[in-house]
N, C-alpha and C. Protein backbone atom coordinates (compact mmCIF):
# COMPACT_ATOMS: atom_id res chain seq x y z
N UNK A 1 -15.70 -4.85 17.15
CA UNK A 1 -15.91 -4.30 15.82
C UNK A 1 -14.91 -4.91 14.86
N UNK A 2 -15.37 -5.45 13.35
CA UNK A 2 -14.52 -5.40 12.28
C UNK A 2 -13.48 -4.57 12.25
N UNK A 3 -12.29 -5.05 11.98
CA UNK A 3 -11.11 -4.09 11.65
C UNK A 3 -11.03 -3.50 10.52
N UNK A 4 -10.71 -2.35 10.71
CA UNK A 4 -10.27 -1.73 8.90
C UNK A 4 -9.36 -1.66 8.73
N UNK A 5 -8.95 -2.02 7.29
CA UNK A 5 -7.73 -2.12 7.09
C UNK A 5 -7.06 -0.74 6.40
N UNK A 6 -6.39 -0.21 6.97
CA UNK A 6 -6.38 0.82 6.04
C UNK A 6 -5.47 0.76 4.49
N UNK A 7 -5.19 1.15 3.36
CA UNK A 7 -4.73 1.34 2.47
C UNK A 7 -3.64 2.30 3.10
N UNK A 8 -1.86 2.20 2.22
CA UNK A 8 -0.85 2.96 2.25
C UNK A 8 -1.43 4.62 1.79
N UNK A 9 -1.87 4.30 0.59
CA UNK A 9 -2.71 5.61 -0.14
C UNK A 9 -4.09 6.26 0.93
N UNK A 10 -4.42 5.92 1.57
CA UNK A 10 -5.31 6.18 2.80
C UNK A 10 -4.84 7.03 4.44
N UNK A 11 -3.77 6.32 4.48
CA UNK A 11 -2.64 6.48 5.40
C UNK A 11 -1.90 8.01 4.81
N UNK A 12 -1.86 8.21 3.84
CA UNK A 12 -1.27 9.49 3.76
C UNK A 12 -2.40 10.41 3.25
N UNK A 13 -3.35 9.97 2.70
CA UNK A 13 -4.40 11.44 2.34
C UNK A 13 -4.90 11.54 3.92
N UNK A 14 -5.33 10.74 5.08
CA UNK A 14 -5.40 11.30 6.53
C UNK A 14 -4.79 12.10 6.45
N UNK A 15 -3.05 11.78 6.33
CA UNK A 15 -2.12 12.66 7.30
C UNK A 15 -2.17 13.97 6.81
N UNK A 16 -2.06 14.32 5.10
CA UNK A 16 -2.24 15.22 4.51
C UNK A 16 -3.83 16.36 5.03
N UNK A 17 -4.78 15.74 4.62
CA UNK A 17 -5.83 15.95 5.69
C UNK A 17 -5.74 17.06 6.76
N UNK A 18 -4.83 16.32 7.85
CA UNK A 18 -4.60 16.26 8.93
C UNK A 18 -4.11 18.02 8.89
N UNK A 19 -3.13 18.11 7.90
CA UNK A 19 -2.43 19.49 7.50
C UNK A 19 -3.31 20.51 7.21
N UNK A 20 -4.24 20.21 7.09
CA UNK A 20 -5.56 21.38 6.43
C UNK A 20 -6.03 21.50 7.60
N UNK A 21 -5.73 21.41 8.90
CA UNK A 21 -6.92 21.88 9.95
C UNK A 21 -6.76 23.22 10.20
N UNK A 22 -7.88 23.65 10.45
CA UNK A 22 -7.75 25.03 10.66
C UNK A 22 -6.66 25.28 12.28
N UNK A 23 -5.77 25.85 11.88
CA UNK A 23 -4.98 26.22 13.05
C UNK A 23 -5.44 26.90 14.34
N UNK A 24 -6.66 27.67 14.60
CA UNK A 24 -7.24 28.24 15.67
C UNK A 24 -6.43 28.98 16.33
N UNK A 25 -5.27 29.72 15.84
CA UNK A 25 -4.08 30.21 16.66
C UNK A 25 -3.26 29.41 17.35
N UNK A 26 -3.33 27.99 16.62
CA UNK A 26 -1.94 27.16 17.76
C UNK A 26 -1.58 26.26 16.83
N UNK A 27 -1.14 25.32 17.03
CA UNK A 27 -0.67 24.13 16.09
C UNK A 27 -1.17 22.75 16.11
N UNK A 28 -2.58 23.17 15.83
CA UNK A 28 -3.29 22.43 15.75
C UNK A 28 -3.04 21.02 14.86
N UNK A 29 -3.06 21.77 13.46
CA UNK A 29 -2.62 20.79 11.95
C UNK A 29 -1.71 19.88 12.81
N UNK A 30 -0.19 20.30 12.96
CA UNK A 30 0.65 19.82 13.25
C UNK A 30 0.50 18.91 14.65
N UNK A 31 0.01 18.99 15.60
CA UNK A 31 -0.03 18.34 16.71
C UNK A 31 -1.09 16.70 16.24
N UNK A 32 -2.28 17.27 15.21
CA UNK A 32 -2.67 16.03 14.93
C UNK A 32 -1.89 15.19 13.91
N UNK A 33 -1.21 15.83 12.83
CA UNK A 33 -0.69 15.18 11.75
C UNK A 33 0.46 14.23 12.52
N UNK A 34 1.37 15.08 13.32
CA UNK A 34 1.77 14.03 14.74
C UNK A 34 1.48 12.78 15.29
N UNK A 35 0.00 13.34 15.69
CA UNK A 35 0.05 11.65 16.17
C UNK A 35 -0.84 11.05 15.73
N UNK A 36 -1.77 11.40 14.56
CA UNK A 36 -2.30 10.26 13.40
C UNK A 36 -1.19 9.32 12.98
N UNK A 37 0.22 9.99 12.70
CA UNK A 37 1.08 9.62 11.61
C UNK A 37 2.28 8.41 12.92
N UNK A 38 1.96 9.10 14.17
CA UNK A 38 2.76 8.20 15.03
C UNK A 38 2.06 7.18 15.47
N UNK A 39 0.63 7.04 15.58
CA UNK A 39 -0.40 6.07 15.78
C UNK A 39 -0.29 5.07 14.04
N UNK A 40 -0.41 5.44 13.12
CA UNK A 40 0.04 4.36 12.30
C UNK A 40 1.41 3.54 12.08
N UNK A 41 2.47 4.30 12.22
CA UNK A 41 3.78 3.84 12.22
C UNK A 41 4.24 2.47 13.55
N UNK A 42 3.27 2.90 14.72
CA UNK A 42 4.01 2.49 15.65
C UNK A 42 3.45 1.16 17.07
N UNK A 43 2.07 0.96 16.39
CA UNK A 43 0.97 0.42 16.86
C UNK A 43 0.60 0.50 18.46
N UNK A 44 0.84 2.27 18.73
CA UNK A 44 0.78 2.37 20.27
C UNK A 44 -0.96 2.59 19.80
N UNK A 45 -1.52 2.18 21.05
CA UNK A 45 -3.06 2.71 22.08
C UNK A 45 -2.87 4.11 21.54
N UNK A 46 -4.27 4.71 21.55
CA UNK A 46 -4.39 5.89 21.64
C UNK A 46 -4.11 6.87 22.89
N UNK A 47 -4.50 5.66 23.85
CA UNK A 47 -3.97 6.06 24.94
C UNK A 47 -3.07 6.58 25.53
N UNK A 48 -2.04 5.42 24.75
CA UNK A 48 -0.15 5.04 25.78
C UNK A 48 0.57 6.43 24.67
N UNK A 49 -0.08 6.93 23.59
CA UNK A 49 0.09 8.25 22.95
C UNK A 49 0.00 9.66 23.55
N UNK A 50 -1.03 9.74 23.62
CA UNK A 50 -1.51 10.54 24.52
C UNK A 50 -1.31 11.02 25.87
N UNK A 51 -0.80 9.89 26.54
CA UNK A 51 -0.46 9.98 27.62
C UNK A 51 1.53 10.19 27.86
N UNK A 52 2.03 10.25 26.61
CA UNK A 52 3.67 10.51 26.04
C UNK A 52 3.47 11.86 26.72
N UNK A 53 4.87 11.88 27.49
CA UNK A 53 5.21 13.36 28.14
C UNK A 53 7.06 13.56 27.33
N UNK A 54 7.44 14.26 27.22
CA UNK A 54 8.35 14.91 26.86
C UNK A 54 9.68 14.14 27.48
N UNK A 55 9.48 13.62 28.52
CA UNK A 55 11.18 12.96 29.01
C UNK A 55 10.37 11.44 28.78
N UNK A 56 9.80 10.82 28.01
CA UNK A 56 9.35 9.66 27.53
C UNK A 56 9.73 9.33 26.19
N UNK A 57 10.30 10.56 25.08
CA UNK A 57 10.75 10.68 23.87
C UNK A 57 12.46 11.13 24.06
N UNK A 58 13.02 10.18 23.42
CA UNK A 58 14.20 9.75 23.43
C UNK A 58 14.68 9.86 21.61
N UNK A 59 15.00 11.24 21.47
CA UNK A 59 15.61 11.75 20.17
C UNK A 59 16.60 11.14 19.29
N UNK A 60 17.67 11.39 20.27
CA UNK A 60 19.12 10.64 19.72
C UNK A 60 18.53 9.38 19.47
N UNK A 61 18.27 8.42 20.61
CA UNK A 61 18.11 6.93 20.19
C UNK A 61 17.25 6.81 19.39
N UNK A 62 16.21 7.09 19.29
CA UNK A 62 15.05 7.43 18.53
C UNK A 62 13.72 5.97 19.30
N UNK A 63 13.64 6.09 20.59
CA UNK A 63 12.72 5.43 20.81
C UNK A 63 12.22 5.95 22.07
N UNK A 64 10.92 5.69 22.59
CA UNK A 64 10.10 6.15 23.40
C UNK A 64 9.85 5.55 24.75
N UNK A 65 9.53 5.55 25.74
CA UNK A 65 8.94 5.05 26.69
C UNK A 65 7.46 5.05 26.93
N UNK A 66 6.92 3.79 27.05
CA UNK A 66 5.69 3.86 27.52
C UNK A 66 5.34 3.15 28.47
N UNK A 67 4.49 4.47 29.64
CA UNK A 67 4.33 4.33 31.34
C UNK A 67 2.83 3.95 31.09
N UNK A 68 2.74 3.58 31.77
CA UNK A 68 1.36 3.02 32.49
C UNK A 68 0.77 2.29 31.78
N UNK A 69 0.64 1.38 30.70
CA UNK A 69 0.29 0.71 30.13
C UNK A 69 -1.30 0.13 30.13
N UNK A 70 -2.02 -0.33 29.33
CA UNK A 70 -3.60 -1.07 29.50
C UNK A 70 -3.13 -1.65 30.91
N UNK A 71 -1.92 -2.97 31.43
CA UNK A 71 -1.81 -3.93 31.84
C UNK A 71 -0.77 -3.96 32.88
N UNK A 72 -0.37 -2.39 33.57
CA UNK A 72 0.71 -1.74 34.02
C UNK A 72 1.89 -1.91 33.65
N UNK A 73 2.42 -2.28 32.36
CA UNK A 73 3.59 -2.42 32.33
C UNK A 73 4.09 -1.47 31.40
N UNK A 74 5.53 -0.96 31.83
CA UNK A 74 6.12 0.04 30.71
C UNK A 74 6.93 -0.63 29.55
N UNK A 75 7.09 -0.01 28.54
CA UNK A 75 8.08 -0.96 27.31
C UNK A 75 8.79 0.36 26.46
N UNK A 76 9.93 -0.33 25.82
CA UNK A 76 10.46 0.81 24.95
C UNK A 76 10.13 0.26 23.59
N UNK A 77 9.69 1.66 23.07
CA UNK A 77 8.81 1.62 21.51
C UNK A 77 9.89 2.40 20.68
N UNK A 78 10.95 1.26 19.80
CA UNK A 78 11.88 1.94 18.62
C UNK A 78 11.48 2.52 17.83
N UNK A 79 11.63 3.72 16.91
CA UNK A 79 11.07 4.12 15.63
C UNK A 79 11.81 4.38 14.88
N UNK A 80 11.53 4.22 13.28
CA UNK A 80 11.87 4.45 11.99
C UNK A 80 12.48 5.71 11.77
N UNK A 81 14.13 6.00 11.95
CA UNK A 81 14.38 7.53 11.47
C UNK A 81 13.33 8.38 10.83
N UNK A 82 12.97 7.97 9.88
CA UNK A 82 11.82 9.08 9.29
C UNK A 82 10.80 9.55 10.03
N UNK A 83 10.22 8.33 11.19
CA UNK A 83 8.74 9.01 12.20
C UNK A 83 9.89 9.73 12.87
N UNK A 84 10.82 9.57 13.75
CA UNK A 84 11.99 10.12 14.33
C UNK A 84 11.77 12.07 14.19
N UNK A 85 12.56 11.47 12.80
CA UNK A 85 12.25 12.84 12.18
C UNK A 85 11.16 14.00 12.11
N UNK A 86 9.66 13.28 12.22
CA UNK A 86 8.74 14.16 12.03
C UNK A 86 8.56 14.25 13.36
N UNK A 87 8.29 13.60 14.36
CA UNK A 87 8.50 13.47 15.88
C UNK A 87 9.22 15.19 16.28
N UNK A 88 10.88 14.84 15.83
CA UNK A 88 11.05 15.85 16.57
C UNK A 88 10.78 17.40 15.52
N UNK A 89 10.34 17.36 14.20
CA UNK A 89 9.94 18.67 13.76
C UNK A 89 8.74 19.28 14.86
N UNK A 90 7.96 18.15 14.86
CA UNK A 90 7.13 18.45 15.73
C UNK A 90 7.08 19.67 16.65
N UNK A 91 8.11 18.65 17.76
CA UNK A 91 8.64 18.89 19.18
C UNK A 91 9.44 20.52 19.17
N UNK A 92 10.11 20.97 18.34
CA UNK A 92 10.59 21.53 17.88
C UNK A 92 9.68 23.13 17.62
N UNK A 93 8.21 22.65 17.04
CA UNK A 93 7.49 23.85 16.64
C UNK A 93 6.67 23.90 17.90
N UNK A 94 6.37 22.96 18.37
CA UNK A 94 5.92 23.08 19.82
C UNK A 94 6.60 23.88 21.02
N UNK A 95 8.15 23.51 20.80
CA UNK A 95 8.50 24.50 21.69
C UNK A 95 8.66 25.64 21.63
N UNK A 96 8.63 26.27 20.06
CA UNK A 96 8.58 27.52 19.65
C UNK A 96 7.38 27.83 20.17
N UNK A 97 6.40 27.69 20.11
CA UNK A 97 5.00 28.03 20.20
C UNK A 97 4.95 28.09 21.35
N UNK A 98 5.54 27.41 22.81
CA UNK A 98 5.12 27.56 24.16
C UNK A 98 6.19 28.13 24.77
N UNK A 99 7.33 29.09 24.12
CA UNK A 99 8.52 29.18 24.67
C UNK A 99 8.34 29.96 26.15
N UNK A 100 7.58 31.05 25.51
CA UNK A 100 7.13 32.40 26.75
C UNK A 100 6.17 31.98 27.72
N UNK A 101 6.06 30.98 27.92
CA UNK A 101 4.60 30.61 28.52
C UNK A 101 4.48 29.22 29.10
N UNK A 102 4.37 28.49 30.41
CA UNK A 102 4.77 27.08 31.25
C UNK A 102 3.47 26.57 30.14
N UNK A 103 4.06 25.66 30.05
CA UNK A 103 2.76 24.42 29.33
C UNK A 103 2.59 22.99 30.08
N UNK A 104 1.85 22.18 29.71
CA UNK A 104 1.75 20.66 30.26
C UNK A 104 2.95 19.97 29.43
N UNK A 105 3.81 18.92 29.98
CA UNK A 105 4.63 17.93 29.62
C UNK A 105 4.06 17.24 28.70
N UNK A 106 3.15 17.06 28.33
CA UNK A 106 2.92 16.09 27.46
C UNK A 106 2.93 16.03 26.03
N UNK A 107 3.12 15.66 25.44
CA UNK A 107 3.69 15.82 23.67
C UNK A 107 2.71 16.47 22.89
N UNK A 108 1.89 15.95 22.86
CA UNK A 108 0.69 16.30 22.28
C UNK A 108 -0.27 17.23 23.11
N UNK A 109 -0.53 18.36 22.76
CA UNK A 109 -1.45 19.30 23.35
C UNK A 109 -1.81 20.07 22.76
N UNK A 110 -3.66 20.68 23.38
CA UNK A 110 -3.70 21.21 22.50
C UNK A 110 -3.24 23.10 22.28
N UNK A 111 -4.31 23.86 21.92
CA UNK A 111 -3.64 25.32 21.45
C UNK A 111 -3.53 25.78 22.81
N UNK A 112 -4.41 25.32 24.00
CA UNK A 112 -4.26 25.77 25.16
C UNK A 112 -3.08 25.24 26.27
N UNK A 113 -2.68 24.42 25.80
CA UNK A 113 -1.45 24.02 26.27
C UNK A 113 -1.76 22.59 27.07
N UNK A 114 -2.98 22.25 27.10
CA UNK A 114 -3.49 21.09 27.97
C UNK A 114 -3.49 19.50 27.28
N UNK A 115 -3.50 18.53 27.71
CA UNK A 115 -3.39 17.52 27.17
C UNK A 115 -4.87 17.01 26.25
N UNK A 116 -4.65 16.39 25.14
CA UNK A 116 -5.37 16.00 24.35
C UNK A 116 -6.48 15.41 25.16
N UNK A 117 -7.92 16.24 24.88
CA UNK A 117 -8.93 15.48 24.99
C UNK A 117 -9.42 14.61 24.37
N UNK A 118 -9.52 13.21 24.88
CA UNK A 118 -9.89 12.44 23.44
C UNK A 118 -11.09 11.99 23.01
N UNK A 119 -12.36 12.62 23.78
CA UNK A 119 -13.16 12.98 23.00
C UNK A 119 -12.91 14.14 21.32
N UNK A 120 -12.45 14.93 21.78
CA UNK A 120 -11.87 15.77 20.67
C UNK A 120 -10.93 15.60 19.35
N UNK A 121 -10.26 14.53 20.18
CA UNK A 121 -9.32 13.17 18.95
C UNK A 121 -9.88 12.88 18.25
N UNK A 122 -11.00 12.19 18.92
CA UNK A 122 -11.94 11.19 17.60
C UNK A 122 -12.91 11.97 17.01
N UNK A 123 -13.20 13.29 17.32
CA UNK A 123 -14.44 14.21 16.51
C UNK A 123 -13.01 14.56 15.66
N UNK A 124 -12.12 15.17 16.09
CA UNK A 124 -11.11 15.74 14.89
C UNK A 124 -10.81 14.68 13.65
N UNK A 125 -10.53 13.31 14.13
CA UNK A 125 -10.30 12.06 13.07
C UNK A 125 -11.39 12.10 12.13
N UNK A 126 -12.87 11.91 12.96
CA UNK A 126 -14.04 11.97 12.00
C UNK A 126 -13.93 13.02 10.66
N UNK A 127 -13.48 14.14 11.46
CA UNK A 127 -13.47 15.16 10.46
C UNK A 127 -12.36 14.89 9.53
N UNK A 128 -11.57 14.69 9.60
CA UNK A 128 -10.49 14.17 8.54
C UNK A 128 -10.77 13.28 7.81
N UNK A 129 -11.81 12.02 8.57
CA UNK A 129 -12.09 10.95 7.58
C UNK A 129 -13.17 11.26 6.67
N UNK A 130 -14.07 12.05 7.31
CA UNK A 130 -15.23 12.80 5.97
C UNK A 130 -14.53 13.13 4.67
N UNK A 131 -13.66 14.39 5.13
CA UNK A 131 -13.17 15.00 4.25
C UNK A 131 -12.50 14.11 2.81
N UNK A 132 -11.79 12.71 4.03
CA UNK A 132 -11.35 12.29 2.38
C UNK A 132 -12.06 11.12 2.27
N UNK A 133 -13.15 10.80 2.52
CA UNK A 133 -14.01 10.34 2.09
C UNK A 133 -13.71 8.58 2.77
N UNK A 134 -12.88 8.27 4.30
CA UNK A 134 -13.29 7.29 4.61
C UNK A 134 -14.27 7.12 5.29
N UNK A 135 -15.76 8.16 5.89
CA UNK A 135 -16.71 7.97 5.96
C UNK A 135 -17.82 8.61 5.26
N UNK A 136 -18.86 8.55 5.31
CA UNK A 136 -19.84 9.64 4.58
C UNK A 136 -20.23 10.48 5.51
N UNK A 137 -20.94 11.24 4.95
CA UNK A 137 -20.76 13.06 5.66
C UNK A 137 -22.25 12.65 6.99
N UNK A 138 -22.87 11.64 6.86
CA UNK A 138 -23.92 10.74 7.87
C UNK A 138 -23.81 9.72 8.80
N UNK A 139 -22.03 8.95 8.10
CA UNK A 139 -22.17 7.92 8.71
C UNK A 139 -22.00 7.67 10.16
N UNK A 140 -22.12 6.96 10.95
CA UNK A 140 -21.89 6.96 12.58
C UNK A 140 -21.18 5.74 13.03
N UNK A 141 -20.55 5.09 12.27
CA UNK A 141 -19.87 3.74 12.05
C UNK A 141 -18.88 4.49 10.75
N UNK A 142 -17.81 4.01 11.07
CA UNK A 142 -16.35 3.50 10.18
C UNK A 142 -15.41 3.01 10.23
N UNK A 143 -13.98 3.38 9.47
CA UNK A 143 -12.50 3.21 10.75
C UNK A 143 -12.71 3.80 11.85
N UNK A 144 -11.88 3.25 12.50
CA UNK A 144 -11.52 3.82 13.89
C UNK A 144 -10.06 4.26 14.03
N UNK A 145 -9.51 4.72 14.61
CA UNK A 145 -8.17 5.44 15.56
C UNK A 145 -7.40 3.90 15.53
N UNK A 146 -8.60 3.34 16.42
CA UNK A 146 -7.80 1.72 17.07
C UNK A 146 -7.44 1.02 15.63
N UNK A 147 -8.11 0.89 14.77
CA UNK A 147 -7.42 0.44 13.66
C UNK A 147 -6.39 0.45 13.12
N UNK A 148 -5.46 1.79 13.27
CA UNK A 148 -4.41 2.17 12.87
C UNK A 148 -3.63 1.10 13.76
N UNK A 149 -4.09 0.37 14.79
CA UNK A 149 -3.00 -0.41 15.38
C UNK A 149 -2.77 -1.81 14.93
N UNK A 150 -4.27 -2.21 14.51
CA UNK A 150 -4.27 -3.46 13.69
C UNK A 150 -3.52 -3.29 12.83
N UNK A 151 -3.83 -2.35 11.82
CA UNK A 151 -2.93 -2.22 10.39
C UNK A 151 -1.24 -2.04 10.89
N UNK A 152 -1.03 -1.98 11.70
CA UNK A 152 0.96 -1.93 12.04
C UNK A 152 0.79 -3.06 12.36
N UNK A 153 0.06 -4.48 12.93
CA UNK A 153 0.25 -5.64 13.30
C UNK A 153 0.26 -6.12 12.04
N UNK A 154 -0.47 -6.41 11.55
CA UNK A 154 -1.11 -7.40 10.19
C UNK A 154 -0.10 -6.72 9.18
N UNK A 155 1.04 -5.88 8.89
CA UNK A 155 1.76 -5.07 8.01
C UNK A 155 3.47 -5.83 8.22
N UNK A 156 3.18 -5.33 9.86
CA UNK A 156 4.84 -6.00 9.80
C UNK A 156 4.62 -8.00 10.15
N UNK A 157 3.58 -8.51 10.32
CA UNK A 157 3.33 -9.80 9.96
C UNK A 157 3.64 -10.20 8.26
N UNK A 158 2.97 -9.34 7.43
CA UNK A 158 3.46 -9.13 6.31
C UNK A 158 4.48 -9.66 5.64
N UNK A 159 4.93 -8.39 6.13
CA UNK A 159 6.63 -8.09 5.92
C UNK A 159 7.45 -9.44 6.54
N UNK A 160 7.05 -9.77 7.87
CA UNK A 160 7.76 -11.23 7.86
C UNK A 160 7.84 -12.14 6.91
N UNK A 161 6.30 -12.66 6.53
CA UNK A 161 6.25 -13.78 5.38
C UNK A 161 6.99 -13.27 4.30
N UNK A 162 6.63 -12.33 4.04
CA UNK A 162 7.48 -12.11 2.56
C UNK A 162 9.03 -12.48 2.26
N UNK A 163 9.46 -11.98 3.42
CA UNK A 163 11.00 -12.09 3.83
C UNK A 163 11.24 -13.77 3.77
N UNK A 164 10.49 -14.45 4.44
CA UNK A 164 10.51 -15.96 4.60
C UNK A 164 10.85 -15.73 5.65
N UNK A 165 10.61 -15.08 6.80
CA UNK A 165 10.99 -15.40 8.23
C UNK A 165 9.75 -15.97 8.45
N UNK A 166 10.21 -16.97 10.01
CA UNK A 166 9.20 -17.40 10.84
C UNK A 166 8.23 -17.05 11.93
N UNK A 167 7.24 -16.43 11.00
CA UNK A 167 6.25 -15.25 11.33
C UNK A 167 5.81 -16.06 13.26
N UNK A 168 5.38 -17.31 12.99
CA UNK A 168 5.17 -17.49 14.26
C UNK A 168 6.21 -17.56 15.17
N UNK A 169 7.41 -17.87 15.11
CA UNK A 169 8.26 -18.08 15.84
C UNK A 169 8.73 -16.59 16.53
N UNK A 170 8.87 -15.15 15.61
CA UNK A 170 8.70 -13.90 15.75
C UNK A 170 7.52 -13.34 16.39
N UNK A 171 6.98 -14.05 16.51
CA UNK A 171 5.28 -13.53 16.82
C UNK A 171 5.43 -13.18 18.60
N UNK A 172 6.02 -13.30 19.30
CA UNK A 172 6.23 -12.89 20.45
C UNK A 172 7.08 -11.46 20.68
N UNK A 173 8.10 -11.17 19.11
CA UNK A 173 8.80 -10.03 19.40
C UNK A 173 7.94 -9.28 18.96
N UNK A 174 6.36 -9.61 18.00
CA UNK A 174 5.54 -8.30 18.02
C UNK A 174 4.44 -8.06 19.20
N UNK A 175 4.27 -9.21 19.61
CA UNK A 175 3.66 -8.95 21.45
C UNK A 175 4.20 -8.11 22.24
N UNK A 176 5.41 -8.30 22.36
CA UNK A 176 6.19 -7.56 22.93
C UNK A 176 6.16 -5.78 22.35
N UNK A 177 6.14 -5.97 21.23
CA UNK A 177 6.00 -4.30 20.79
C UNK A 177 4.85 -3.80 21.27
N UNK A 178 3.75 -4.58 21.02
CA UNK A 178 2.51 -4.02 21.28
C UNK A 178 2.13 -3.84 22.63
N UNK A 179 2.79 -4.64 23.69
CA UNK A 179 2.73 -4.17 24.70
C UNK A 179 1.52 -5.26 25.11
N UNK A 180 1.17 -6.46 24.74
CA UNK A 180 0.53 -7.85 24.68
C UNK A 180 0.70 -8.55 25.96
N UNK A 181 -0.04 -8.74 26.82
CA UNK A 181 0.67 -9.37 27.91
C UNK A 181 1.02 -10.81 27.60
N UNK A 182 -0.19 -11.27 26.78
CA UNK A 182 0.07 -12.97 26.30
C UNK A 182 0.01 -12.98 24.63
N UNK A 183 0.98 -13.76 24.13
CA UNK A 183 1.19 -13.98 22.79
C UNK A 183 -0.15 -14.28 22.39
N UNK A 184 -1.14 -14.82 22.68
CA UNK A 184 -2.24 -15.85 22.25
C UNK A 184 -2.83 -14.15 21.76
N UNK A 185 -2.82 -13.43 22.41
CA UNK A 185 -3.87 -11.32 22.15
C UNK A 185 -2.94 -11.50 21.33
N UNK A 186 -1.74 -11.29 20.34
CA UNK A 186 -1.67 -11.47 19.28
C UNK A 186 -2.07 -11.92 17.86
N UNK A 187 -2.29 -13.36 18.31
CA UNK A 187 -2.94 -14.05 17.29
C UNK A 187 -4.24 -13.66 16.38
N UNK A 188 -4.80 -12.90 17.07
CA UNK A 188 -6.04 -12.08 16.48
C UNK A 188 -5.64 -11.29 15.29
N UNK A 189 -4.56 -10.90 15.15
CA UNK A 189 -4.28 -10.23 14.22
C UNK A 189 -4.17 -10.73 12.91
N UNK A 190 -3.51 -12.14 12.84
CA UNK A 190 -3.82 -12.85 11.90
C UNK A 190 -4.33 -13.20 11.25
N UNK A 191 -5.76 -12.71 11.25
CA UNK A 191 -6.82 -12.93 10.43
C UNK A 191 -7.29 -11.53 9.79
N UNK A 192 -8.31 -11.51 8.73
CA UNK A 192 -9.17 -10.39 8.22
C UNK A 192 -7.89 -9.91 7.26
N UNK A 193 -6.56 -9.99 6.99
CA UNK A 193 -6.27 -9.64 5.75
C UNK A 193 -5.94 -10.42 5.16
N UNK A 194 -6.32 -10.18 3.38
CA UNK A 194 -6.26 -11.32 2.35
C UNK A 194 -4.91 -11.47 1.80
N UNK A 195 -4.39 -10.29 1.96
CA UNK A 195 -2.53 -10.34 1.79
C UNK A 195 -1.74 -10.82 2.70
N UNK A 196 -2.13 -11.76 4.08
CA UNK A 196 -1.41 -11.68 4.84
C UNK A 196 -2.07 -12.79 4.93
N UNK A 197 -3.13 -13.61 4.40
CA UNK A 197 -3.51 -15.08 4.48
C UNK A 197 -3.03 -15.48 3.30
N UNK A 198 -3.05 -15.05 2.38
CA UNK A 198 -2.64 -15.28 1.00
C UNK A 198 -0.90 -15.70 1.35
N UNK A 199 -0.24 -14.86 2.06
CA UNK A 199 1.50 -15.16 2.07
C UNK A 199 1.69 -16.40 3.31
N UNK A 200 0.68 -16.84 4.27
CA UNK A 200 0.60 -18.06 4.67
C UNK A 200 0.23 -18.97 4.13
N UNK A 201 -1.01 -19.24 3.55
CA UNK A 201 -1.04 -19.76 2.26
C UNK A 201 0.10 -20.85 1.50
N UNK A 202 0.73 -19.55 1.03
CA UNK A 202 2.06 -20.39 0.04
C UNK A 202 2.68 -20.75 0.90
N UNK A 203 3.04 -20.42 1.63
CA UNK A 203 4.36 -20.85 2.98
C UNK A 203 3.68 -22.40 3.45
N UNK A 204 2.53 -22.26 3.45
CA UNK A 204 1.87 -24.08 4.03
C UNK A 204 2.11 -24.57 2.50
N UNK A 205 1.41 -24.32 1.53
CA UNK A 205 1.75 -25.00 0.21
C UNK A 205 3.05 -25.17 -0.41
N UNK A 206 4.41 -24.27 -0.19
CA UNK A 206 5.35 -24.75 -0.53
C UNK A 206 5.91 -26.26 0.62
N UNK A 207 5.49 -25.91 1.82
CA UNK A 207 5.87 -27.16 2.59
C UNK A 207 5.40 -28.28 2.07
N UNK A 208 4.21 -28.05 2.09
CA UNK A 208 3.41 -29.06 1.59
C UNK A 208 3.99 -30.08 0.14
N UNK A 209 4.54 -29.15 -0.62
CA UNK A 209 5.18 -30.19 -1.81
C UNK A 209 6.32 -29.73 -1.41
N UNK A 210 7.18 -29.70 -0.21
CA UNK A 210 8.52 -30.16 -0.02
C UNK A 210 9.86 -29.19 -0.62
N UNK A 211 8.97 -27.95 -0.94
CA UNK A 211 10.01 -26.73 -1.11
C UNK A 211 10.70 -25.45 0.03
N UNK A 212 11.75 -25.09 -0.33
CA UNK A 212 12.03 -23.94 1.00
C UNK A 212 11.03 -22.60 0.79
């Protein structure tokens, strides 16, 4: 499937969204606004998310472990003080909510204490994306979940060119994030945005007439 790209302004009416779910007696809102908002920041699988247990989140340092991988391999996933931050508000109202009562290890769960069904992920996303209108109230095709991972590839590719770093030469330390077994499953990313062909672009055309 085509990738979508999402918009910054898109990225937060989800998450906002996300805050309007009806709570059902648990913490619902909050458990998705969680990991919509940690699935864009951080370009994990929906999976290698989902499958986050509680001694896999690493507070102080502020980075994660991820077990079992598409490709079996585990990797440590750094994050941005600020996801940090909402991470452990999270974690925090979660444990309020399950104090009296054994729950599943895993980060994300739902009001029953069980791990995210993800059939139920992607009907809950749908519903968020109706609402703010990234699909129509018919459609059966749109974004996807998995998108949110493209858009953290093609973003901090970005952010390289802009900087004037050497996006390809770096291009293995974002394999490595993503958890890529071969640099070449990277390269895909490189294409389909016009802001991110546009800043290669100049980078070949300043070479080209002999500028830094």
């Amino acid at each position: 499937a085509r990738p979508y790209l999402y918009s910054d302004q898109e990225i937060r009416r989800l998450l906002r969204a996300a805050l309007t779910l009806p709570a059902k007696g648990g913490l619902r809102a909050w458990t998705y606004h969680g990991l919509f908002g940690l699935l864009s920041v951080s370009g994990l699988r929906l999976g290698e998310a989902r499958n986050l247990h509680l001694q896999d989140v690493d507070l102080d340092a502020a980075v994660l472990t991820i077990r079992g991988t598409k490709f079996g391999k585990s990797r440590l996933v750094p994050l941005h003080g600020s996801t940090r931050d909402v991470l452990a508000d999270y974690l925090a109202r979660r444990q309020r909510r399950w104090a009296s009562r054994p729950v599943s290890s895993y980060v994300f769960v739902s009001n029953r204490g069980n791990r995210l069904d993800v059939g139920e992920i992607h009907r809950t996303f749908y519903v968020v994306s109706r609402q703010i209108g990234l699909r129509g109230p018919l459609d059966s095709h749109g974004p996807r979940l998995h998108d949110l991972r493209h858009r953290f590839a093609v973003k901090t590719l970005w952010r390289w060119y802009r900087a004037g770093e050497d996006a390809e030469r770096r291009l293995p330390v974002l394999s490595a994030y993503l958890g890529h077994v071969h640099v070449r499953d990277t390269y895909w990313y490189l294409s389909a945005w016009p802001e991110l062909m546009q800043e290669a672009m100049s980078r070949l055309e300043r070479r080209w007439e002999g500028r830094p």
